[in-house]
Each structure stands twice: as structure tokens, then as C-alpha cells.
Protein backbone atom coordinates (compact mmCIF):
# COMPACT_ATOMS: atom_id res chain seq x y z
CA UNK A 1 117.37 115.20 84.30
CA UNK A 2 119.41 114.96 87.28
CA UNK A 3 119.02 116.83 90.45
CA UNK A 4 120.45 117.36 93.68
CA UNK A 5 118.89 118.34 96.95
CA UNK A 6 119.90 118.00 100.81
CA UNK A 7 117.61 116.75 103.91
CA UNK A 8 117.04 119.62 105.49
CA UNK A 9 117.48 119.28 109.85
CA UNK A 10 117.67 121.65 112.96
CA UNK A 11 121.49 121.17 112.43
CA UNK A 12 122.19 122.41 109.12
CA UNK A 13 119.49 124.67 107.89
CA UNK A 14 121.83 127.34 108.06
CA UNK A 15 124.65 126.10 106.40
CA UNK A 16 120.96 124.82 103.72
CA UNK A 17 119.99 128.02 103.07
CA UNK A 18 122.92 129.22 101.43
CA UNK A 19 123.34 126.44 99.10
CA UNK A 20 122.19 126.34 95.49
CA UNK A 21 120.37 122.95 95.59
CA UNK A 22 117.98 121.80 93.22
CA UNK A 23 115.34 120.99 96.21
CA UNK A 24 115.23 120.12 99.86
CA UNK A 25 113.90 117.10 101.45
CA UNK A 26 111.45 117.61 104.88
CA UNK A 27 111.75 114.25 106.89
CA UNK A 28 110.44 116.28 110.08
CA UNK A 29 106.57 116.89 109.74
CA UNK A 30 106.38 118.10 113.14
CA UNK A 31 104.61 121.61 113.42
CA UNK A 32 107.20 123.40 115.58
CA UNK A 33 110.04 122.20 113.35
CA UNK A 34 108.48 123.31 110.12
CA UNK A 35 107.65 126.86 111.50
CA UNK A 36 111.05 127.65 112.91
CA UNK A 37 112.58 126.46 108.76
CA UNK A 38 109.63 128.71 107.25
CA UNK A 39 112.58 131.29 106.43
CA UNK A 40 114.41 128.25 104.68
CA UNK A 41 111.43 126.47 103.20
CA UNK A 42 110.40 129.51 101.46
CA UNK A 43 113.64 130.11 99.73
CA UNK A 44 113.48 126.43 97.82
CA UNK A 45 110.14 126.20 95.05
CA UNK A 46 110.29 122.77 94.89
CA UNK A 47 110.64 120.63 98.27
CA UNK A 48 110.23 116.85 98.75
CA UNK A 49 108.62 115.37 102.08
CA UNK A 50 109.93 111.93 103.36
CA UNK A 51 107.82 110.58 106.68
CA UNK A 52 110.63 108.66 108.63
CA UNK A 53 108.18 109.17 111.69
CA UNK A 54 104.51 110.11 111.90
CA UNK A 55 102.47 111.65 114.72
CA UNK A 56 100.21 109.10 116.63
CA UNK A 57 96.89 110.58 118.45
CA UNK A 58 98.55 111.89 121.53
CA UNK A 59 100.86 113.60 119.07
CA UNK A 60 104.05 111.91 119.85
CA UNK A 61 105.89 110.50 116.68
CA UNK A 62 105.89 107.29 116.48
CA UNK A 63 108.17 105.17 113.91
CA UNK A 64 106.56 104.94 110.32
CA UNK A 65 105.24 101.26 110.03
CA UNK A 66 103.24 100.43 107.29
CA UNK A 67 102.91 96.96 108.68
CA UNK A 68 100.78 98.28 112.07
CA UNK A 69 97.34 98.93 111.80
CA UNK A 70 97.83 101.83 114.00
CA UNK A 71 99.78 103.35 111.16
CA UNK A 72 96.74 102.98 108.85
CA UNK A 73 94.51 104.87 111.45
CA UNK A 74 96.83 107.92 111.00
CA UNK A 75 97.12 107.72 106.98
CA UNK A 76 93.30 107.51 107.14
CA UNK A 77 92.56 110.59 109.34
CA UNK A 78 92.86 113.43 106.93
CA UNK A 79 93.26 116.42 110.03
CA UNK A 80 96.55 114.64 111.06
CA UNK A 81 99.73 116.43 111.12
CA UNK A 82 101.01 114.18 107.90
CA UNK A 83 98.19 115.73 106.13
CA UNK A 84 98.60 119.41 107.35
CA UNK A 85 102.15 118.46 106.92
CA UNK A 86 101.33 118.24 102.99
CA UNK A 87 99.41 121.41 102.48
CA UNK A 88 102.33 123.40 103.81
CA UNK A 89 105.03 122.02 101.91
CA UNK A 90 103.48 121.40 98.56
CA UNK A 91 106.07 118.31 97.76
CA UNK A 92 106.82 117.35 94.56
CA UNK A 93 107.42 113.64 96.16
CA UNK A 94 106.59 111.99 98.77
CA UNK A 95 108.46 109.17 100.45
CA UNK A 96 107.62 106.82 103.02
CA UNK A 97 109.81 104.09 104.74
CA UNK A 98 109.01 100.55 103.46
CA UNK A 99 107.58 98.84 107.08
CA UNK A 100 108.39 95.95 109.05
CA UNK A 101 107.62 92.62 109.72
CA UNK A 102 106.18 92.98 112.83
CA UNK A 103 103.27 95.34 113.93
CA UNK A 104 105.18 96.72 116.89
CA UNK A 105 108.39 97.48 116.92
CA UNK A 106 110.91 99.25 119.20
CA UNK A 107 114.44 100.71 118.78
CA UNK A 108 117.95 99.81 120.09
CA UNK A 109 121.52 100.60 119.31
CA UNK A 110 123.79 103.20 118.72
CA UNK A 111 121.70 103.81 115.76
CA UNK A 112 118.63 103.68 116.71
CA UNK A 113 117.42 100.22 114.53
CA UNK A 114 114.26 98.42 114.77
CA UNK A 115 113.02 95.36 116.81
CA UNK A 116 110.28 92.81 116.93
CA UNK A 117 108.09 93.70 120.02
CA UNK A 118 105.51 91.62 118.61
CA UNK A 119 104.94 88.65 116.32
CA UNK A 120 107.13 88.10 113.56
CA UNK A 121 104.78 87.90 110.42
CA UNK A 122 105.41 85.89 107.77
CA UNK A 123 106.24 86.97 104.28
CA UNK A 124 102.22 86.92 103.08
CA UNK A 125 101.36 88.76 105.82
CA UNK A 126 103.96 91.34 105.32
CA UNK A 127 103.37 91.98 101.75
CA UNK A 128 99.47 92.19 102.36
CA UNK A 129 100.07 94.41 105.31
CA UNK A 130 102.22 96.78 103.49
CA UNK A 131 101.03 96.83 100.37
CA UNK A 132 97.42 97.44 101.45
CA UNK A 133 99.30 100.48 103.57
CA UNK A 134 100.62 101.68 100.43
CA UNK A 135 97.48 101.77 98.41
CA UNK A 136 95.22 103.79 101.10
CA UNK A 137 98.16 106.30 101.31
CA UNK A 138 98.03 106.21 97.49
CA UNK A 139 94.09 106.69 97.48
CA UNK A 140 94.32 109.75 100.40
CA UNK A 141 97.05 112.00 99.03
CA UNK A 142 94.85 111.52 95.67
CA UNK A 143 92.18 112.90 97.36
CA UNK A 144 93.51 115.99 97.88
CA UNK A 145 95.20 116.54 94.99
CA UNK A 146 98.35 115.06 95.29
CA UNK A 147 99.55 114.00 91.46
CA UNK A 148 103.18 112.87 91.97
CA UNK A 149 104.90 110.02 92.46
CA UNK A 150 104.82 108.11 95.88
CA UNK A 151 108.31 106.00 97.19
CA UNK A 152 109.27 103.86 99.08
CA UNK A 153 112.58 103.49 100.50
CA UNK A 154 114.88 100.39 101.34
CA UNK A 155 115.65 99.58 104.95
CA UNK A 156 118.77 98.02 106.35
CA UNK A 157 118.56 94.74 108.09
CA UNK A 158 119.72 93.71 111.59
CA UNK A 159 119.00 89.94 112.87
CA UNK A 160 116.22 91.36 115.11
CA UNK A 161 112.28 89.98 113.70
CA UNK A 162 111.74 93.42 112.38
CA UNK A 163 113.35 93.24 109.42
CA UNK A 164 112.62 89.92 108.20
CA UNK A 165 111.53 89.79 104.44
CA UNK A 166 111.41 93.49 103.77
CA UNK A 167 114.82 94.12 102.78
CA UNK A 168 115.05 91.34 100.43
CA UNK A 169 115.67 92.82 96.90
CA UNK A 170 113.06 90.64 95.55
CA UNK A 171 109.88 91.73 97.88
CA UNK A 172 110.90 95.28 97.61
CA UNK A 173 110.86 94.86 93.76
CA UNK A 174 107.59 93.00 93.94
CA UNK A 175 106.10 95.50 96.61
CA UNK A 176 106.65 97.70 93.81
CA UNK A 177 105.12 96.16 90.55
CA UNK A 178 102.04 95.59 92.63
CA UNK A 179 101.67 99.46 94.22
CA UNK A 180 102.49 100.54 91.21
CA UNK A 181 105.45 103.25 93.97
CA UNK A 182 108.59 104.08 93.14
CA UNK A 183 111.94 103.15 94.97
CA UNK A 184 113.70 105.32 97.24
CA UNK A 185 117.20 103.83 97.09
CA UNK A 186 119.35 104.54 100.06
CA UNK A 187 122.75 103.54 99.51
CA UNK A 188 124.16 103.18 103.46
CA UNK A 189 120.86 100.81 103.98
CA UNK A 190 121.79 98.68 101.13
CA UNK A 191 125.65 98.63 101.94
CA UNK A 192 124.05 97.35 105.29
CA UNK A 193 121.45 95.04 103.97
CA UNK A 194 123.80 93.21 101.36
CA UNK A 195 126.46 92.86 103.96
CA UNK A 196 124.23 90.62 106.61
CA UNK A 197 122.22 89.26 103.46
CA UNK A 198 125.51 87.91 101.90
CA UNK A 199 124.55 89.57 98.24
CA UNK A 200 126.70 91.58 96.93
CA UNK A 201 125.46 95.16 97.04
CA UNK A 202 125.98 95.45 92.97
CA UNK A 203 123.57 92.63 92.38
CA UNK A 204 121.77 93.93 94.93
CA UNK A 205 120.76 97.32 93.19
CA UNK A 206 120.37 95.43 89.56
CA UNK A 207 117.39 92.96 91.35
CA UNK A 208 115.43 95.54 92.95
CA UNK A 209 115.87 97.37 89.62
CA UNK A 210 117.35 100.57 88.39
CA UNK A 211 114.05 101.52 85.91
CA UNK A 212 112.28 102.15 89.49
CA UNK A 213 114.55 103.90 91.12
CA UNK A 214 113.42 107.70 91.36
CA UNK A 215 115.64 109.26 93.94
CA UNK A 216 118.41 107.92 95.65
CA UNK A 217 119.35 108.87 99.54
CA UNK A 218 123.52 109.72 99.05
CA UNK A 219 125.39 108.43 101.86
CA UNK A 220 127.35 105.74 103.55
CA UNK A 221 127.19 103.61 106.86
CA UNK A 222 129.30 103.95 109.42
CA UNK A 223 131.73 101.07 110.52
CA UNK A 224 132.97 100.47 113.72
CA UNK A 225 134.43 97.09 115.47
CA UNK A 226 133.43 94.92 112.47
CA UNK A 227 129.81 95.84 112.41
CA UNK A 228 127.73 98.83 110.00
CA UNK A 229 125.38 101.25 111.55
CA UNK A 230 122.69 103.42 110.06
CA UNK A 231 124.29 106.36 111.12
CA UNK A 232 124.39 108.38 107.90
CA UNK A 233 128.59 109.60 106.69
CA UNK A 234 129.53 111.35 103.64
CA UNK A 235 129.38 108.79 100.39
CA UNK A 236 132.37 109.90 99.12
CA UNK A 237 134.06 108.52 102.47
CA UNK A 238 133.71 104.96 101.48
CA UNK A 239 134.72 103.76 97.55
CA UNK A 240 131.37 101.11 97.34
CA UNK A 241 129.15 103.96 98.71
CA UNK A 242 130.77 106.22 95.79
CA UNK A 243 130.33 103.22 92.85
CA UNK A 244 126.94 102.53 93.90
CA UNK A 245 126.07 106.44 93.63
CA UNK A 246 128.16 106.43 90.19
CA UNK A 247 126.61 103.44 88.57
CA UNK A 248 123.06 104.38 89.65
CA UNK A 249 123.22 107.97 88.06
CA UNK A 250 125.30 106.65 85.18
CA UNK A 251 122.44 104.00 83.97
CA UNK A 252 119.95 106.76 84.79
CA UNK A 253 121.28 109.23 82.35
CA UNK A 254 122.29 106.44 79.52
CA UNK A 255 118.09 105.78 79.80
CA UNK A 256 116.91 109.44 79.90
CA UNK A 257 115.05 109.15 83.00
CA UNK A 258 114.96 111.50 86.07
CA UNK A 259 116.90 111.08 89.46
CA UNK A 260 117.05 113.04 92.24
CA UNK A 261 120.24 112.88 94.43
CA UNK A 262 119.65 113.68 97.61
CA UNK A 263 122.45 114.80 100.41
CA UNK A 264 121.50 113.02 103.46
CA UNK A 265 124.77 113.68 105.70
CA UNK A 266 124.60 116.52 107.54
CA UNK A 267 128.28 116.15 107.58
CA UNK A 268 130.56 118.35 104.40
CA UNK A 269 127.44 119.13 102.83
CA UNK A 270 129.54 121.38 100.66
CA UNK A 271 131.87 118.98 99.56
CA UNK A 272 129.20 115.99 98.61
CA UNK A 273 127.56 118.58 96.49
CA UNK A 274 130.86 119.46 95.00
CA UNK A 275 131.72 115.52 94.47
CA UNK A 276 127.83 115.13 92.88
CA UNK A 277 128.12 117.56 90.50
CA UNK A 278 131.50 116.50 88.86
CA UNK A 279 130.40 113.33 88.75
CA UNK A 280 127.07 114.46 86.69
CA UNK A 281 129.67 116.20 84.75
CA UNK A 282 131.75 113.19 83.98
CA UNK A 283 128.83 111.06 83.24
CA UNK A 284 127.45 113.60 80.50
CA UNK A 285 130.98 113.98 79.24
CA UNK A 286 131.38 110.41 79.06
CA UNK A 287 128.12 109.95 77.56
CA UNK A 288 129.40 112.19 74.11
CA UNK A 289 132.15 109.86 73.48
């Protein structure tokens, strides 16, 4: 089954609520934001919580790292807002960014990327780091109930320490096997990674491996003066964003496993839905030949 849902933000939970949408995804856990949606939130059963950020102890959010040790301090107090965060929404999924390679890490650019404040770690390091991350979150939301699937989702590299390792198709695919999570595939992060990783993006998807990919964030990067940025533009803007989105749902239907598709441009909301669901069309069509 395929099905399509939007990020939900301060910006468009308006234009949200009046969309028929399969689900919505929650990537802002803080208190204050999630009370002033509660009108929108109630209106979709089945919601989907993604922590881009996480509240540290003086309740400031703090970028997710699953490399930092401070990050596993939060994951293991159960009062925290990620927790409280939970009980409210109820998700069906829940989604964390991958990590780092370095415990601290600060942000720069016109789109807000990551950088090394600290040491670099190597590859063993990282995969121990994150992968031990991965497993306590797996062990808490089991706790309390929790019984669906847990992903992780791709980052896009800059030349800056903090991505070193961690967007390689391979250690994402092996982070995998070994957590036993599921990948959250973000197309504008791989157009990004592939790009400064010389790989081409199509290879790219087929080594970190389709089977695992669960839901995929729909979007493209932007480009400006011969570099990419994270800053999250319609997929149907850019052809490669569009075939990546096409072959991904196309292999997922040929196997007869479940995607989600999930809008994460605030920008023609209406029209990427539009595009998504022809394109589910024409895959099913196709599919009967």
C-alpha cells in the first residue's frame, strides 16, 4: 500500500487541514507547537513523529545526535518532552535523524548544515556510537508500548567533520542490518550526498537498499551558484528528484510492500499531492500490462 502524507509546520497547517492526506508527519515535539495544531492533529487518525531536534534539560532543542552522549541522557529520561511528545501523538512511526561523526556539532549556512565542534570520530566509533543510540531508543519506546517500526533517515554531506562516514550508502545500510530500523529515504539529502560523494544518486538508492526503505521524505535541494542546499523545493521541480521518487515507489509496488510518501515542501503542497497521486496511478496502471 502506498500512502501520502505532508510535514505538518506553523506555516502550512492551514492550507494541512484541508487536505485529504493519508497522514501527517510532527517533526516539532515542542509543547507550545503541538497545542496550538491540536485542531489539526485531531482531524488526521494516523500521524507519524520525526525528531529533527530534541529538547535538552534546560528545554532548549538541541540538534538530534545520536552520536553525543548527551543525546542518550534525553532518550533515557522517560519525563522528557520526546516522551510526552509520544503519548500525545500516538505515531504510527517514528523517525529519527541518523547522527554525526562528531559528538558536538554546530550549524552554518544558508541552510542551516552541521559542523564538527569536536573530534572527528572514526568510522568504529561512529557506528558503535549510533548504533548503541539506536538500540536504547529501540528498548524505551518498547517500554511503553510503542510496536511500530523505528527509521532512520539519510543525511546530506558537506566537507565539514560532521558528516564523515554517515552518509555513505554502505554504513547506513549496515547501521541498518545491525538495528534491525528501517530507512527514511530523503531524496534532496541524497541528491546532495551523491553529488559531493561522486556516486551517482541511482546507485546510490540501489546500495543502501530499496527492501528497507519504509517512507521516503519527497523533495528536492535547492541549487544556487554551483552548490546544493538542504533547503527543501517541490520534487517535481527538478527531473532526478522526480525519477528517484518514481523508481522508489515503482519497485515498492512491483514487491507488495508499504511506502509512505511524505510531502516535505511547504511550497505547492497541492500540486505535489496532485503529481504523487498520478504517478501511483501510472505505476498501478503500468503494473496490469
Amino acid at each position: 500500500m502506498i500512502s501520502i502524507g505532508a510535514t505538518l509546520s506553523p506555516q502550512n497547517r492551514g492550507e494541512i487541514a484541508k487536505l485529504s492526506l493519508d497522514f501527517i508527519e510532527v517533526k516539532n515535539i515542542e509543547p507550545e507547537f503541538l497545542e496550538s495544531c491540536s485542531d489539526v492533529l485531531s482531524r488526521f487518525v494516523t500521524r507519524t513523529m520525526h525528531v529533527q531536534y530534541l529538547p535538552s534539560f534546560d528545554q532548549k532543542p538541541t540538534t538530534l545526535n545520536l552520536a553525543s552522549s548527551k543525546t542518550i541522557q534525553i532518550i533515557d529520561d522517560d519525563k522528557s518532552t520526546l516522551f510526552e511528545a509520544y503519548r500525545l501523538l500516538e505515531p504510527r512511526l517514528i523517525s529519527f535523524h541518523l547522527g554525526f561523526s562528531s559528538e558536538e556539532v554546530g550549524t552554518e549556512g544558508i541552510d542551516n548544515h552541521n559542523y564538527a565542534r569536536g573530534r572527528v570520530l572514526s568510522k568504529d566509533e561512529t557506528f558503535e556510537k549510533i548504533s548503541m543510540a539506536l538500540l536504547t531508543i529501540s528498548d524505551q519506546f518498547r517500554k511503553i508500548g510503542y510496536k511500530g517500526e523505528i527509521l532512520i533517515e539519510n543525511l546530506d554531506y558537506h566537507p565539514t567533520g560532521a558528516y564523515e562516514h554517515i552518509c555513505e550508502a554502505e554504513f547506513i545500510s549496515d547501521i541498518i542490518k545491525y538495528t534491525g530500523c528501517f530507512a527514511l529515504f530523503d531524496v534532496a539529502h541524497a541528491m546532495i550526498s551523491s553529488y559531493h560523494l561522486g556516486i551517482d544518486v541511482i546507485d546510490y538508492v540501489s546500495k543502501i537498499d530499496i527492501d528497507s526503505i519504509y517512507e521516503v521524505h519527497v523533495n528536492s535541494p535547492f541549487y544556487k551558484d554551483g552548490e546544493w542546499y538542504d533547503i527543501n523545493r517541490p520534487f517535481h521541480q527538478l527531473a532526478e528528484a522526480e525519477e528517484i521518487t518514481h523508481i522508489i515507489l515503482n519497485e515498492k509496488r512491483k514487491r507488495g510492500q508499504e511506502l509512505l510518501l511524505n510531502i516535505e515542501s511547504d511550497e505547492e503542497i497541492g500540486k505535489q499531492l496532485s503529481y504523487l497521486r498520478r504517478s501511483i496511478y501510472v505505476s498501478q496502471k503500468e503494473g496490469t500490462k
